[in-house]
N, C-alpha and C. Protein backbone atom coordinates (compact mmCIF):
# COMPACT_ATOMS: atom_id res chain seq x y z
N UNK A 1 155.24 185.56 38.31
CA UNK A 1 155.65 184.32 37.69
C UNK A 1 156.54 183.57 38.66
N UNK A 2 156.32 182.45 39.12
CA UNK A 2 157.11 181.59 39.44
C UNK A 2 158.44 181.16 38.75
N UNK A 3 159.73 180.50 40.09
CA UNK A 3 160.59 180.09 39.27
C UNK A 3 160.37 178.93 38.65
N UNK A 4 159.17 178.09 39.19
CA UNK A 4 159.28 176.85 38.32
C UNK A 4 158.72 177.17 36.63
N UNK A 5 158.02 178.40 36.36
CA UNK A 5 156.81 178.78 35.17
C UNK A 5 157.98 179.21 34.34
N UNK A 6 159.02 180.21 34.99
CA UNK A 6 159.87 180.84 34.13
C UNK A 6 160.39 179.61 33.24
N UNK A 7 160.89 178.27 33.60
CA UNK A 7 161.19 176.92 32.93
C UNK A 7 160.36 176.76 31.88
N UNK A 8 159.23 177.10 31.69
CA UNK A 8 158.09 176.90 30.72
C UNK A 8 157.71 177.66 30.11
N UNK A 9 158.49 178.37 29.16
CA UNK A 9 158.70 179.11 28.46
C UNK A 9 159.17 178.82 26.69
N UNK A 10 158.91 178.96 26.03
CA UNK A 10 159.68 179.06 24.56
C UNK A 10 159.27 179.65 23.64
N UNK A 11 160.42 180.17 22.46
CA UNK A 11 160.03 180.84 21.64
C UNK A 11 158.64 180.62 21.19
N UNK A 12 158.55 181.43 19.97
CA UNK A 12 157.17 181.66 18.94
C UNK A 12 157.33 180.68 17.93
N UNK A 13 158.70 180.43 17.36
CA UNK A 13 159.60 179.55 16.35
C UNK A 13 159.55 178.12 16.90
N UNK A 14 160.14 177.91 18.28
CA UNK A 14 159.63 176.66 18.95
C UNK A 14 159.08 176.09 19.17
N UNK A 15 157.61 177.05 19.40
CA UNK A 15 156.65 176.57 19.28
C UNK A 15 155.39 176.11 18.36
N UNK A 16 156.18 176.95 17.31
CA UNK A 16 155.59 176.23 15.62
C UNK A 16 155.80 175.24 15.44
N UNK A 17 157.27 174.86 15.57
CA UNK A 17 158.18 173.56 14.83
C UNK A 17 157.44 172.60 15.91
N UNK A 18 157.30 172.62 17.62
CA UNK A 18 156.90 171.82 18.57
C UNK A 18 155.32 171.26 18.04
N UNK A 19 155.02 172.04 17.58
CA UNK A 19 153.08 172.00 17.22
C UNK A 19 153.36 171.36 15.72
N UNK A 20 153.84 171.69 14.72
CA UNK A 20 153.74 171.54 13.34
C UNK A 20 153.05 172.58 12.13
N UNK A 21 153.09 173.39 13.24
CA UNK A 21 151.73 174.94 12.48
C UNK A 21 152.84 175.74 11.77
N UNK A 22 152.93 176.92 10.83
CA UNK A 22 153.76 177.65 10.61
C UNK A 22 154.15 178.64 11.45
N UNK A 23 154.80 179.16 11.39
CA UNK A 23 155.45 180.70 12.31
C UNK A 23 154.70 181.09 11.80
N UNK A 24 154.03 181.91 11.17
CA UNK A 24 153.21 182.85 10.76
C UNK A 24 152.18 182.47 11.23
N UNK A 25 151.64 181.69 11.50
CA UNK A 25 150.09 180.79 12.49
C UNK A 25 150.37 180.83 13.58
N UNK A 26 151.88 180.63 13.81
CA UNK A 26 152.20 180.65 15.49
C UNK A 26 151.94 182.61 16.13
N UNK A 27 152.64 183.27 15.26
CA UNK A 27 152.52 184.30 15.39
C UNK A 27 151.16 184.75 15.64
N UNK A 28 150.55 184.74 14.55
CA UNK A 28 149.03 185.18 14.44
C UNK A 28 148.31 184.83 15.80
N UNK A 29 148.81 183.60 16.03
CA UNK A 29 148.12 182.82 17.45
C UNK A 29 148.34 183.56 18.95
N UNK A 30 149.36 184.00 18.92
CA UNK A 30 150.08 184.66 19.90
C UNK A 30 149.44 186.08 19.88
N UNK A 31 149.48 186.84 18.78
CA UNK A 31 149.41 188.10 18.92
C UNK A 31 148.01 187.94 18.56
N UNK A 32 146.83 187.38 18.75
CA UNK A 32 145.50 187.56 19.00
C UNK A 32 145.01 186.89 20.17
N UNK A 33 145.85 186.74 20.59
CA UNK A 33 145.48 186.28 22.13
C UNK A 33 145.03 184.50 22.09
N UNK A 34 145.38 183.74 21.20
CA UNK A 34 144.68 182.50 21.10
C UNK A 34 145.53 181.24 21.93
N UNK A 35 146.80 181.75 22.23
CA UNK A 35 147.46 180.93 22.86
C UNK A 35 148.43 181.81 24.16
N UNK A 36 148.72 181.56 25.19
CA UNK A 36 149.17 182.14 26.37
C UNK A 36 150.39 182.82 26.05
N UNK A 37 150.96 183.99 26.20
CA UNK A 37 152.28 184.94 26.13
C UNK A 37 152.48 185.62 26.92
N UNK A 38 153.89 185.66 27.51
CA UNK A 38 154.36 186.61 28.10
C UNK A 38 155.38 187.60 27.32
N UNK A 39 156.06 188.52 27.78
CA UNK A 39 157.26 189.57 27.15
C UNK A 39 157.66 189.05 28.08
N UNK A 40 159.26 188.23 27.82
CA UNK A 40 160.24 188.48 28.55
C UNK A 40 161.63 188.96 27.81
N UNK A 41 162.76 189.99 28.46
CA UNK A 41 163.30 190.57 27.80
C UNK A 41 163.25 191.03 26.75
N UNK A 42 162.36 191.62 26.22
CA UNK A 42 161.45 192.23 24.88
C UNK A 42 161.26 191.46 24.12
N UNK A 43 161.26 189.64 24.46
CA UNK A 43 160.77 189.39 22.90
C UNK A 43 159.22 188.49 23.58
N UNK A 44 158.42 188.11 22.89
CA UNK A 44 157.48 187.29 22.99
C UNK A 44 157.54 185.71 23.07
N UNK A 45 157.01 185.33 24.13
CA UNK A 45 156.84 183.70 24.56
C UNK A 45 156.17 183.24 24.97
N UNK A 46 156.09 181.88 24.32
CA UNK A 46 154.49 180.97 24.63
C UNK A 46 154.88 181.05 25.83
N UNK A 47 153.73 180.73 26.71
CA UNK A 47 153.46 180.18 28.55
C UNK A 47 153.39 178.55 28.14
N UNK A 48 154.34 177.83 28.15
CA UNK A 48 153.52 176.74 27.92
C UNK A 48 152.74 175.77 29.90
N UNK A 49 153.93 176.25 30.70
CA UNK A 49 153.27 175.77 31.75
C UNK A 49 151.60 176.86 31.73
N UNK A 50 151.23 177.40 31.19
CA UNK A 50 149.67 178.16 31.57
C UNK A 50 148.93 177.42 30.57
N UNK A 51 150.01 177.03 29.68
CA UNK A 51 148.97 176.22 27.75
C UNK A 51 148.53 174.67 28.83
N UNK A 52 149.77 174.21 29.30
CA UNK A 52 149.31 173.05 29.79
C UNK A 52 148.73 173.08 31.37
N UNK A 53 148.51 173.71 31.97
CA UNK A 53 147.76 173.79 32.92
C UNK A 53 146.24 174.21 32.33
N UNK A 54 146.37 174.90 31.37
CA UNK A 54 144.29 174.39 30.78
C UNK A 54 143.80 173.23 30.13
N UNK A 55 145.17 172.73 29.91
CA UNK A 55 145.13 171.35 28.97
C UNK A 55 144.59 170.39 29.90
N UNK A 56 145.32 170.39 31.29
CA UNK A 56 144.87 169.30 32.40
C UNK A 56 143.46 169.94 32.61
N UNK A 57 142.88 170.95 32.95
CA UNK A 57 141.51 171.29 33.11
C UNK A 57 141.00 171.07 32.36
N UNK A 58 140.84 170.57 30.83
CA UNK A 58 140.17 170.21 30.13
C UNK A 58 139.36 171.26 28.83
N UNK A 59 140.46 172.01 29.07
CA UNK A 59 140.47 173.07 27.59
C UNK A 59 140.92 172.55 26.97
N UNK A 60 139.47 172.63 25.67
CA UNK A 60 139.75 172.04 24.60
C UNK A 60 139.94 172.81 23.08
N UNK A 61 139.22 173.45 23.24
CA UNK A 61 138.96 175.01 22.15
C UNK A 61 139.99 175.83 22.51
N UNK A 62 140.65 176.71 21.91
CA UNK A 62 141.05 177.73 21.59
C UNK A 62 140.33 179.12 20.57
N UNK A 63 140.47 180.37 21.70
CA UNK A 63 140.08 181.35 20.61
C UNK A 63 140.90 182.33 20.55
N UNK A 64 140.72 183.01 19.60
CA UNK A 64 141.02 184.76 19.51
C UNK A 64 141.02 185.42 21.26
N UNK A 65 141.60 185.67 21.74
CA UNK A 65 141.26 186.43 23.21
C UNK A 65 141.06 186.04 24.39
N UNK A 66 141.51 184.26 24.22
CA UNK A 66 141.42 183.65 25.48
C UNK A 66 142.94 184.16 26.23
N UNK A 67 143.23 184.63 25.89
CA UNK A 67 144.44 185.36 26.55
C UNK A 67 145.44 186.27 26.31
N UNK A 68 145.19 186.94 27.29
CA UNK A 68 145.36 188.57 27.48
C UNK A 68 147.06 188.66 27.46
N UNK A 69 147.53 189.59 26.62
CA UNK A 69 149.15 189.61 26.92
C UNK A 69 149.47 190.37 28.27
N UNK A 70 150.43 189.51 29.11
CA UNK A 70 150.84 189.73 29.69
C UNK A 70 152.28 190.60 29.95
């Protein structure tokens, strides 16, 4: 991970309220692989610099398993 990626990071909670989805959707999303995560210091966090670097490539879909926990 880069130091600029480590910046692009946020909670699971953050990233509900940021989206408008529930924590429990955010969760679900995360822990089936449907949106990018890393573990840092044992807790779980969106990638958002990896969410938006497929966003500029032109990912448009999301699934179950497009990404692998890291």
């Amino acid at each position: 991970m880069s130091k600029d990626e480590s910046l692009d990071l946020c909670s699971v909670k953050t990233f509900a309220e940021m989206t408008g989805v529930s924590i429990e959707e955010a969760i679900a999303w995360v822990d089936d692989g449907t949106i990018p995560s890393l573990r840092l210091a044992g807790f779980r966090m969106v990638n958002l610099a990896r969410l938006r670097e497929d966003l500029l490539k032109g990912k448009t879909e999301f699934s179950a398993g497009d990404y692998r926990h890291v």
